[in-house]
N, C-alpha and C. Protein backbone atom coordinates (compact mmCIF):
# COMPACT_ATOMS: atom_id res chain seq x y z
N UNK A 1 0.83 -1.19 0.00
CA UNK A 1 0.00 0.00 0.00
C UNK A 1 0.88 1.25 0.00
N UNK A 2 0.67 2.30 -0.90
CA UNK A 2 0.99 3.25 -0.67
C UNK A 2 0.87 4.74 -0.05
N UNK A 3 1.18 5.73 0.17
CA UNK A 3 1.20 6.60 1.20
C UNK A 3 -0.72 7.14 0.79
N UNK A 4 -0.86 7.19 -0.33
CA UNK A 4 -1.63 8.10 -0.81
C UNK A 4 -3.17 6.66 -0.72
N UNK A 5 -3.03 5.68 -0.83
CA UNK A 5 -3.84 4.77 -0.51
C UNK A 5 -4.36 4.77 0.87
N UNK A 6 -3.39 4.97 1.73
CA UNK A 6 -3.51 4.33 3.50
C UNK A 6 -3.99 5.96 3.68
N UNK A 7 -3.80 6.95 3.22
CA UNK A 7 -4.54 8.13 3.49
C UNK A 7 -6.22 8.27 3.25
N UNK A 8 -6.35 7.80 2.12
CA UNK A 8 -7.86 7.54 1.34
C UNK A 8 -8.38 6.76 1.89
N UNK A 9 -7.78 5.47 2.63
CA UNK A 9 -8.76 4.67 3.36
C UNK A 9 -9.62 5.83 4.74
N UNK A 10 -8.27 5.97 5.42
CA UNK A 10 -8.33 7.24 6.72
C UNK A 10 -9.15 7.53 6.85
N UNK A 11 -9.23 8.47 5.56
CA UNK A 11 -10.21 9.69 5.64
C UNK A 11 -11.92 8.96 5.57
N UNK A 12 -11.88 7.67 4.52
CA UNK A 12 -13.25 7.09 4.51
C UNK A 12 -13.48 6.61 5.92
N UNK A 13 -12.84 6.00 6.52
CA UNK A 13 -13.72 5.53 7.72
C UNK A 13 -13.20 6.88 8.75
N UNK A 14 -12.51 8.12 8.32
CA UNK A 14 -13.02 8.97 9.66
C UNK A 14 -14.37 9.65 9.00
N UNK A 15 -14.82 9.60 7.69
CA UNK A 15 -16.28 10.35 7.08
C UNK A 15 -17.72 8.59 7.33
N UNK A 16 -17.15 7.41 7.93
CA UNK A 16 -17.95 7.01 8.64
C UNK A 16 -18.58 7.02 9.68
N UNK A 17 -17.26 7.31 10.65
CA UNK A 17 -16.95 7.79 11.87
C UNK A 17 -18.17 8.97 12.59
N UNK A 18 -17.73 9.86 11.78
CA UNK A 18 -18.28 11.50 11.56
C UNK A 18 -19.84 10.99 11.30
N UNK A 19 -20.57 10.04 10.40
CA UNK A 19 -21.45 10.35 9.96
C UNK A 19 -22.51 9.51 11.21
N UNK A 20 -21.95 8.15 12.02
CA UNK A 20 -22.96 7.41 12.99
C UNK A 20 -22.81 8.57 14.44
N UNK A 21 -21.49 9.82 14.32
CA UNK A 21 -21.92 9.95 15.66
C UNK A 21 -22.84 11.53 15.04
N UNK A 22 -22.86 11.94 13.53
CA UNK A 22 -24.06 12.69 13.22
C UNK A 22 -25.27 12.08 13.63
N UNK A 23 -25.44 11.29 13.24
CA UNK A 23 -27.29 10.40 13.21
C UNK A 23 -27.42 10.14 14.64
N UNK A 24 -26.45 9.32 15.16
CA UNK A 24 -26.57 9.52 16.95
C UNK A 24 -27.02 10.79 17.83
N UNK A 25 -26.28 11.75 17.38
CA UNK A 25 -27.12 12.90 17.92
C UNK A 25 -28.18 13.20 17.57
N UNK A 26 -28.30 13.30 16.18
CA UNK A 26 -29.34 13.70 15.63
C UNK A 26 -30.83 12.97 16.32
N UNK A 27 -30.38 11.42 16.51
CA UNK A 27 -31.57 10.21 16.92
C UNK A 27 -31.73 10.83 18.57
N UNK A 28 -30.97 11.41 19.30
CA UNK A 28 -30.56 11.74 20.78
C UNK A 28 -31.35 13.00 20.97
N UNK A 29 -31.29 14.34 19.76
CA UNK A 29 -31.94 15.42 20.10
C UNK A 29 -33.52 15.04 19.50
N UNK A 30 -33.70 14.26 18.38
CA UNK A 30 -35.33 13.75 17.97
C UNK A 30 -35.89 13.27 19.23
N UNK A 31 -35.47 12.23 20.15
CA UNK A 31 -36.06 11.60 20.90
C UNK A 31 -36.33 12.46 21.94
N UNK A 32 -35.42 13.51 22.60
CA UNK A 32 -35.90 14.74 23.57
C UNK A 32 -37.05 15.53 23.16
N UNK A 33 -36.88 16.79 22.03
CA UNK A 33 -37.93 17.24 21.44
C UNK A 33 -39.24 16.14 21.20
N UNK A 34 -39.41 14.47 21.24
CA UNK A 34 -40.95 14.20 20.72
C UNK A 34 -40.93 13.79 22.20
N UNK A 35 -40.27 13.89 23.45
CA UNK A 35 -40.74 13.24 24.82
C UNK A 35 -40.90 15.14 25.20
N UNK A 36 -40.57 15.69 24.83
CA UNK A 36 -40.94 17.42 25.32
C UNK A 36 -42.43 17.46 24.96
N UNK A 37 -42.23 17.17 23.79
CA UNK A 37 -43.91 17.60 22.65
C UNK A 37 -44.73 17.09 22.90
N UNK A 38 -44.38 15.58 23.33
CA UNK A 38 -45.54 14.76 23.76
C UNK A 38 -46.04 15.05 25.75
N UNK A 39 -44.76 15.46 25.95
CA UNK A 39 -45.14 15.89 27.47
C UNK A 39 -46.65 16.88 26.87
N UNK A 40 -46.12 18.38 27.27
CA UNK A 40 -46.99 19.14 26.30
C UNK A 40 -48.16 18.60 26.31
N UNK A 41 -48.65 17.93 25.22
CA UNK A 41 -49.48 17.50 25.07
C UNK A 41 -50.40 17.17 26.11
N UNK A 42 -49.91 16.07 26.13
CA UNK A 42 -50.39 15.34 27.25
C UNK A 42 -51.10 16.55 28.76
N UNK A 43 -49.90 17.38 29.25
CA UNK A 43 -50.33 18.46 30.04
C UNK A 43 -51.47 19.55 29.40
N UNK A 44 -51.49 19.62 28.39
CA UNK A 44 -52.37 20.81 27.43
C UNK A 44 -53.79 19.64 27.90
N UNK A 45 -54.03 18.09 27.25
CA UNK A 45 -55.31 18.05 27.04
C UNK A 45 -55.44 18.08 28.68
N UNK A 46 -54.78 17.53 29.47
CA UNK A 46 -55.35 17.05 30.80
C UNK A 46 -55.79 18.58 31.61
N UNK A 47 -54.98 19.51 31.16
CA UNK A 47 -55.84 20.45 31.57
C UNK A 47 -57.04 21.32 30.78
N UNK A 48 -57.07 20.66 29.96
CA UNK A 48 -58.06 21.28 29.00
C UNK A 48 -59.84 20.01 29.05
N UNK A 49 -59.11 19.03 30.24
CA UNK A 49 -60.31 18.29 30.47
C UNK A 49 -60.75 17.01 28.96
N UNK A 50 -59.36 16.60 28.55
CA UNK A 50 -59.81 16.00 27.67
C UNK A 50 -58.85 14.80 27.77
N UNK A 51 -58.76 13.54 27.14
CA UNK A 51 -57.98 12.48 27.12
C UNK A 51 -57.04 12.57 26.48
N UNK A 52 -55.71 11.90 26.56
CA UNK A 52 -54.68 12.21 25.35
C UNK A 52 -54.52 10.28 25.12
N UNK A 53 -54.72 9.60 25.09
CA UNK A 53 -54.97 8.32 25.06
C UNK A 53 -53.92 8.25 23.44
N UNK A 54 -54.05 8.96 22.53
CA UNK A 54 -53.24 8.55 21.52
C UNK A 54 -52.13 9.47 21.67
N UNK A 55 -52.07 10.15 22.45
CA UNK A 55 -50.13 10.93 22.47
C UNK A 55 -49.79 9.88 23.63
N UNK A 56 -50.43 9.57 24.49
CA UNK A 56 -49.81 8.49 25.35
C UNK A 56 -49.44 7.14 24.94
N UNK A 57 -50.35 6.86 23.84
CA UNK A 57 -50.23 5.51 23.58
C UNK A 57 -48.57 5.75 22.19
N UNK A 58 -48.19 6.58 21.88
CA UNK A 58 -47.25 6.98 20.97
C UNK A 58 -46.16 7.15 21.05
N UNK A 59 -46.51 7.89 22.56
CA UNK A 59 -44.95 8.17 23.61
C UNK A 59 -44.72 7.02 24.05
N UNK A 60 -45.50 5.93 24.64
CA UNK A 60 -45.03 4.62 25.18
C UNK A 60 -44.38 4.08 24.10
N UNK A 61 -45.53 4.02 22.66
CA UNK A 61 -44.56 2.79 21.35
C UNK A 61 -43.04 2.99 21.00
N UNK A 62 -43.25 4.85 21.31
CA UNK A 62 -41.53 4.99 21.35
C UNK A 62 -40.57 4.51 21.97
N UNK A 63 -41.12 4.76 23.30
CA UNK A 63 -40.00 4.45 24.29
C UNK A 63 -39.97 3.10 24.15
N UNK A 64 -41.25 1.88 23.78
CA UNK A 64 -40.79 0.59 23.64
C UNK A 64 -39.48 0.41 22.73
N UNK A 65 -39.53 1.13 21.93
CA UNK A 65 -38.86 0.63 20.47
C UNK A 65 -37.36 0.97 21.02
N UNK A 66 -36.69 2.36 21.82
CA UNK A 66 -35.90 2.67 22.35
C UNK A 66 -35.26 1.79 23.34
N UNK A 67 -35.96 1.34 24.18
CA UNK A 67 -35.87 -0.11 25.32
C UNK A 67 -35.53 -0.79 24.05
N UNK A 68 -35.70 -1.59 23.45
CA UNK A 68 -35.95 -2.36 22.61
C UNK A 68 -34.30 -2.58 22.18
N UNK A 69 -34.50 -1.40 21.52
CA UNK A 69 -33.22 -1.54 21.04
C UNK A 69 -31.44 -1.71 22.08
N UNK A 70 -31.90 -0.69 23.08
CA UNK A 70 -30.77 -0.54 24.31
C UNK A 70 -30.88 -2.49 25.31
N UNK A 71 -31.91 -3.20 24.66
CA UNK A 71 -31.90 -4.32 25.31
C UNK A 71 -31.46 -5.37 24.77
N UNK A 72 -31.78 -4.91 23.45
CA UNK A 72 -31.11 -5.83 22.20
C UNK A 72 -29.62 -5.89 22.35
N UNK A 73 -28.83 -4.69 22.75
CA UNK A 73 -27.15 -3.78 22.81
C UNK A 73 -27.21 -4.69 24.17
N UNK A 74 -27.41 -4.64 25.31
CA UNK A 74 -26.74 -4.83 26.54
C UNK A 74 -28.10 -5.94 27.50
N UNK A 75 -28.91 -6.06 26.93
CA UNK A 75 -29.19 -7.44 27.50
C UNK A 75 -29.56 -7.26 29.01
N UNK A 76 -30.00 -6.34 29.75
CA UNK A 76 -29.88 -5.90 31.13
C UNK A 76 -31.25 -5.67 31.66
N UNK A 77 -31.84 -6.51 32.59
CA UNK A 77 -32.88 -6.80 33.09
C UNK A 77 -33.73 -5.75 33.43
N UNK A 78 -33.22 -4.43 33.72
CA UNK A 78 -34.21 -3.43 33.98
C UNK A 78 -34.49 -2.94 32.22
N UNK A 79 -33.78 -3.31 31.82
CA UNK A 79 -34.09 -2.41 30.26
C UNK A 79 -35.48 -3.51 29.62
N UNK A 80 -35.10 -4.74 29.93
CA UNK A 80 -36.41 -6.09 29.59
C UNK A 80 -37.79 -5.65 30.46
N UNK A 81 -37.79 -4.59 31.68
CA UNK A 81 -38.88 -4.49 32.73
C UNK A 81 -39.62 -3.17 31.59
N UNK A 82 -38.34 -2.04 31.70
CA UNK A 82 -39.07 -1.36 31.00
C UNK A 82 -39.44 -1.58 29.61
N UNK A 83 -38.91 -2.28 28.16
CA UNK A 83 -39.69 -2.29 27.34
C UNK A 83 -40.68 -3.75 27.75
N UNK A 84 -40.96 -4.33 28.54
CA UNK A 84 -42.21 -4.78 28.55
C UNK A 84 -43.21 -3.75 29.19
N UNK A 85 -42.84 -3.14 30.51
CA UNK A 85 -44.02 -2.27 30.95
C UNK A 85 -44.39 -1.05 29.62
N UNK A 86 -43.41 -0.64 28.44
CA UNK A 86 -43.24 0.12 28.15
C UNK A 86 -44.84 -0.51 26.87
N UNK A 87 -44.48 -1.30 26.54
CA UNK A 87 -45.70 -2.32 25.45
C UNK A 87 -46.93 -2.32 25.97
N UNK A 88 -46.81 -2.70 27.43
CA UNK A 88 -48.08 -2.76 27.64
C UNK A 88 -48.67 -1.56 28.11
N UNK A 89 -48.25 -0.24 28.43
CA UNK A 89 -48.81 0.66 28.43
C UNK A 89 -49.09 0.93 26.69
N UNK A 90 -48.42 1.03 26.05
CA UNK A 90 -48.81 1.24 24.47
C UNK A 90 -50.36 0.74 23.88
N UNK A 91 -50.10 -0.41 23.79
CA UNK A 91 -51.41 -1.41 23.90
C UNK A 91 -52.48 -0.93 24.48
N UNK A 92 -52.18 -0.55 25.94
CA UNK A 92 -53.36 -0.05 26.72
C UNK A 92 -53.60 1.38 25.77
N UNK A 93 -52.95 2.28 25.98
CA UNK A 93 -53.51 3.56 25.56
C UNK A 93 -54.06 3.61 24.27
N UNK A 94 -53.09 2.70 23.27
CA UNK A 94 -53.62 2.85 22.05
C UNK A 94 -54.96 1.96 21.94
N UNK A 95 -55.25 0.97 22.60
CA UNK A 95 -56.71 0.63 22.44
C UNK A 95 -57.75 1.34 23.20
N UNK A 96 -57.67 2.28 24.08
CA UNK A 96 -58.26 3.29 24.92
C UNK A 96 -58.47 4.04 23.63
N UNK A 97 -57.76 4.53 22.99
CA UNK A 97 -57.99 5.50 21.89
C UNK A 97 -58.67 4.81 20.85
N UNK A 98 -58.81 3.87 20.55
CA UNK A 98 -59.77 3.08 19.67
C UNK A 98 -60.94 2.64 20.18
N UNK A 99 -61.20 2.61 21.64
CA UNK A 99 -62.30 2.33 22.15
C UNK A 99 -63.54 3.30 21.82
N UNK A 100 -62.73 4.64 22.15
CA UNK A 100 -63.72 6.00 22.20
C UNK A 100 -63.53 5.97 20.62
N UNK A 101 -62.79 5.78 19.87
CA UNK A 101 -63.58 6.01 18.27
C UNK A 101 -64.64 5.59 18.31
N UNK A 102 -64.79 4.18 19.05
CA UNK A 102 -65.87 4.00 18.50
C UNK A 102 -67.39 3.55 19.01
N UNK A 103 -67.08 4.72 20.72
CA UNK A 103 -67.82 5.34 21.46
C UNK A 103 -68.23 3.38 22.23
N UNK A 104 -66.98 3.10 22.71
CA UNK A 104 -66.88 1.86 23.44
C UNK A 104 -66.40 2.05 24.73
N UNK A 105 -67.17 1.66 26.03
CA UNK A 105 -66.72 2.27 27.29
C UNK A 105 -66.53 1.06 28.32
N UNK A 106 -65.63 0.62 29.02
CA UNK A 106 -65.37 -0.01 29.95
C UNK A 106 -66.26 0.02 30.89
């Protein structure tokens, strides 16, 4: 290999480098802003006297998928508690929100 080869590799895996810890942040500041927005929410209808049953049930599918993945990486028993509690709140809210479509009441 020559000088000008072992340079060109370099630079490609430091513009790989550069680009997973772009999307990492990027995935790090998305997930703050939709747990802000969905807070929000959630505080807006409850004081506005109304249900948020589908921002709740949305914020949970997230955070499942987030668990999900951090459990998939490290395998660690509280991360298995929360994406199961994290599902079954999902489930719950999001069929709460399908109930009242369709004016179905417990």
């Amino acid at each position: 290999m020559d000088r000008e080869e072992i340079l060109r590799k370099s630079k490609k895996e430091m513009c790989k480098e550069e680009y997973k810890q772009v999307r990492n942040l990027g995935q790090e500041l998305g997930t703050v802003v939709f747990a802000c927005l969905a807070g929000f929410l959630i505080i807006l209808d409850f004081s506005m006297g109304k249900s948020s049953n589908e921002v709740q049930g949305l914020f949970w599918a997230f955070f499942a998928s987030v668990a999900y993945s951090k459990y998939h990486t490290y395998k660690r028993k509280t991360t298995l508690v929360a994406l199961v509690s994290s599902v079954i709140a999902a489930i719950f809210f999001l069929s709460m929100h399908i109930m009242s479509l369709y004016n179905i009441s417990l």
